[in-house]
Protein backbone atom coordinates (compact mmCIF):
# COMPACT_ATOMS: atom_id res chain seq x y z
CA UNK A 1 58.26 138.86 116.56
CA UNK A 2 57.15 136.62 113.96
CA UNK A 3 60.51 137.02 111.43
CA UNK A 4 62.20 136.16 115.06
CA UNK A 5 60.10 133.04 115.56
CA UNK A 6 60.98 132.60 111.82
CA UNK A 7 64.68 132.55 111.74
CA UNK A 8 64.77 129.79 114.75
CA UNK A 9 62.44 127.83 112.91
CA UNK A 10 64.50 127.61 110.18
CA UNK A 11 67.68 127.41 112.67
CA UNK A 12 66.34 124.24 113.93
CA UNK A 13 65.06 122.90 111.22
CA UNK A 14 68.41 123.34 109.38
CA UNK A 15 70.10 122.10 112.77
CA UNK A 16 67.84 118.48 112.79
CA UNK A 17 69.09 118.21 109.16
CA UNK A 18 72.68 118.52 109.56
CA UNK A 19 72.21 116.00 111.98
CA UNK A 20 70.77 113.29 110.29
CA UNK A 21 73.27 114.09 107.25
CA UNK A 22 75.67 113.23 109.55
CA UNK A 23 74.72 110.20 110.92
CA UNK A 24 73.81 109.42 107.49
CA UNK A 25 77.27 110.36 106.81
CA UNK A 26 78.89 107.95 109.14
CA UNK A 27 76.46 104.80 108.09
CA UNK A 28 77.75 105.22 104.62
CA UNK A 29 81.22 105.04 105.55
CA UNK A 30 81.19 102.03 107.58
CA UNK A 31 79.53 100.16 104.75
CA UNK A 32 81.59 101.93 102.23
CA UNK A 33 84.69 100.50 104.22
CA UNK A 34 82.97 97.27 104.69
CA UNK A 35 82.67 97.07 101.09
CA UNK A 36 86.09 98.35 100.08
CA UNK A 37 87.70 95.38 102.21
CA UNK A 38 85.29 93.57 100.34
CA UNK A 39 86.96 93.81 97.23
CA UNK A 40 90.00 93.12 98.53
CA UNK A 41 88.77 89.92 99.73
CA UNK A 42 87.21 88.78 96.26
CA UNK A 43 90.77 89.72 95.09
CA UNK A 44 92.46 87.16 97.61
CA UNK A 45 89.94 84.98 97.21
CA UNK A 46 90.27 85.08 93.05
CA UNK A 47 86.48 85.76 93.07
CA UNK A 48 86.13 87.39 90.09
CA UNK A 49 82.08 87.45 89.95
CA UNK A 50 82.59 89.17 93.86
CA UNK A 51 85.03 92.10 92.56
CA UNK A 52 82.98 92.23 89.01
CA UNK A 53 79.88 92.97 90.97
CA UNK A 54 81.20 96.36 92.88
CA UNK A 55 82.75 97.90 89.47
CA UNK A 56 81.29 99.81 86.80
CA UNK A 57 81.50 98.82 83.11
CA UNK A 58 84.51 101.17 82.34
CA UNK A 59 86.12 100.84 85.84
CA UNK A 60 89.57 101.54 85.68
CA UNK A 61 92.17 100.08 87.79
CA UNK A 62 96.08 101.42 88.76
CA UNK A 63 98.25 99.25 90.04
CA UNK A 64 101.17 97.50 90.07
CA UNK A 65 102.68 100.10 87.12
CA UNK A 66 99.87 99.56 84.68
CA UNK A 67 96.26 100.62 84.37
CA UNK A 68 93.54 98.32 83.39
CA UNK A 69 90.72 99.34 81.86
CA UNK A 70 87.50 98.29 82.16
CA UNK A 71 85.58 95.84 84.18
CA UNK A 72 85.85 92.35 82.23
CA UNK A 73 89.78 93.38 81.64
CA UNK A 74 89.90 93.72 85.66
CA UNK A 75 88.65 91.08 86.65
CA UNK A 76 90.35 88.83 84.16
CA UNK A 77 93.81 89.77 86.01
CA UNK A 78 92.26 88.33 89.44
CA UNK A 79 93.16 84.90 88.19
CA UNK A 80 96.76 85.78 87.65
CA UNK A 81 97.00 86.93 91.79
CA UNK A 82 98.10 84.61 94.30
CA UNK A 83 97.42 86.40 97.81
CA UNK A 84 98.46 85.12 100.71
CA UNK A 85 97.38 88.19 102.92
CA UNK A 86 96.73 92.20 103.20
CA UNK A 87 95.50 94.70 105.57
CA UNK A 88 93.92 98.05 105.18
CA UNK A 89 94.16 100.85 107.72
CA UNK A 90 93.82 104.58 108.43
CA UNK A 91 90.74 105.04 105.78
CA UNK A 92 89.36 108.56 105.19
CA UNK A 93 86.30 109.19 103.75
CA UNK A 94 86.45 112.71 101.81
CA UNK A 95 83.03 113.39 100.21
CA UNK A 96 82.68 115.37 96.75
CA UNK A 97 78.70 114.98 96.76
CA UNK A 98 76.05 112.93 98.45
CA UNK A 99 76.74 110.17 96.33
CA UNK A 100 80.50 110.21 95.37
CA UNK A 101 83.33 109.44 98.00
CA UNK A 102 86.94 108.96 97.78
CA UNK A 103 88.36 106.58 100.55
CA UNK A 104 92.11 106.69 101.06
CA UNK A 105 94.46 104.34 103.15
CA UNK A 106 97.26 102.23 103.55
CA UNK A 107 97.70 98.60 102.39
CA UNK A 108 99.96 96.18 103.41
CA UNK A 109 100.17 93.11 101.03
CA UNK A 110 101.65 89.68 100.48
CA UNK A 111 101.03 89.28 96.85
CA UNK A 112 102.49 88.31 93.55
CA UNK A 113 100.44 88.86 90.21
CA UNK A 114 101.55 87.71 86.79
CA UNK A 115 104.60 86.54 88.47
CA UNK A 116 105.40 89.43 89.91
CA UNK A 117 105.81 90.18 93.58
CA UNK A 118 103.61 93.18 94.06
CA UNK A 119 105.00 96.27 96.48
CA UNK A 120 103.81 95.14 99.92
CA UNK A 121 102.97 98.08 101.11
CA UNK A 122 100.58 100.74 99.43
CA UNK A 123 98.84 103.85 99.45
CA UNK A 124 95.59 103.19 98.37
CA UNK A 125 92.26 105.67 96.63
CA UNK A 126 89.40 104.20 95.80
CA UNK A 127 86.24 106.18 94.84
CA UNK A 128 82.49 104.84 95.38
CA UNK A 129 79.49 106.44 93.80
CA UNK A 130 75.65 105.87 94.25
CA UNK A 131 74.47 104.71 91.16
CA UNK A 132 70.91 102.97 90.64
CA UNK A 133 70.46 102.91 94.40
CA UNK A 134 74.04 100.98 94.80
CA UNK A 135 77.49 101.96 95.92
CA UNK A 136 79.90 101.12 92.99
CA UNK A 137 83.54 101.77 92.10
CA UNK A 138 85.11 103.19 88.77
CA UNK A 139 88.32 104.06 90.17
CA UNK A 140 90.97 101.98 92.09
CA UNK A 141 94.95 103.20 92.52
CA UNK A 142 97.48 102.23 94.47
CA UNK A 143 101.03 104.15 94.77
CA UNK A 144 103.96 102.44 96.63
CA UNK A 145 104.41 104.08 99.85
CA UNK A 146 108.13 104.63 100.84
CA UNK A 147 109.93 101.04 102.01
CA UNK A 148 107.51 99.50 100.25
CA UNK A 149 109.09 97.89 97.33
């Protein structure tokens, strides 16, 4: 009797758990989406201090056929963006740990940088980890979807 009382103890207990991981789960992605637009913002917006403060030191960046490296090399190339406009849709949150989370989705974008006209429409990975008690970013990449050049 008691190894039965026992097992749905620990059935519930591991039940009420999953649960708040869950909701835990889904509080995290809204602000990790929140966030992620966020930076896309800063980037219209040319804020460089706003984008700085989401990135690691050795962030890296891919984009636009090059990769950037590094924070203060990142947001140095926000002042050569003019951006009229973007969008993000269809995000996905696909966990690897409690504290490390790869969002993917699409882009649309009215953008030239350096000159260039960038692809205006993208498919997009960005992963966030918990570091220090914050949610921060040391990768960015964004891949031309089909049409979108």
């Amino acid at each position: 009797m008691r190894k039965i009382f026992l097992a749905l103890l620990a059935v519930a207990l591991l039940s009420s758990t999953m649960q708040l991981w869950s909701e835990d789960k889904s509080s995290t992605e809204k602000m990790l989406g929140t966030k992620e637009r966020a930076t896309w913002q800063a980037w219209k917006d040319r804020d460089a201090k706003g984008l700085g403060s989401v990135m690691t030191d050795d962030a890296i960046n891919i984009a636009g056929g090059s990769m950037d490296k590094g924070k203060d090399k990142i947001v140095a190339e926000v002042k050569g963006c003019e951006v009229k406009g973007f969008s993000l849709s269809d995000i996905s949150y696909t966990w690897l740990d409690k504290d490390t989370v790869i969002l993917t989705y699409n882009a649309t974008q009215d953008a030239t940088c350096g000159g260039s006209k960038v692809p205006e429409k993208v498919i997009a990975t960005s992963i966030w980890q918990k570091k220090g008690g914050q949610w921060v970013t040391p990768f960015h990449q964004e891949t031309p979807a089909a049409g979108g050049m």
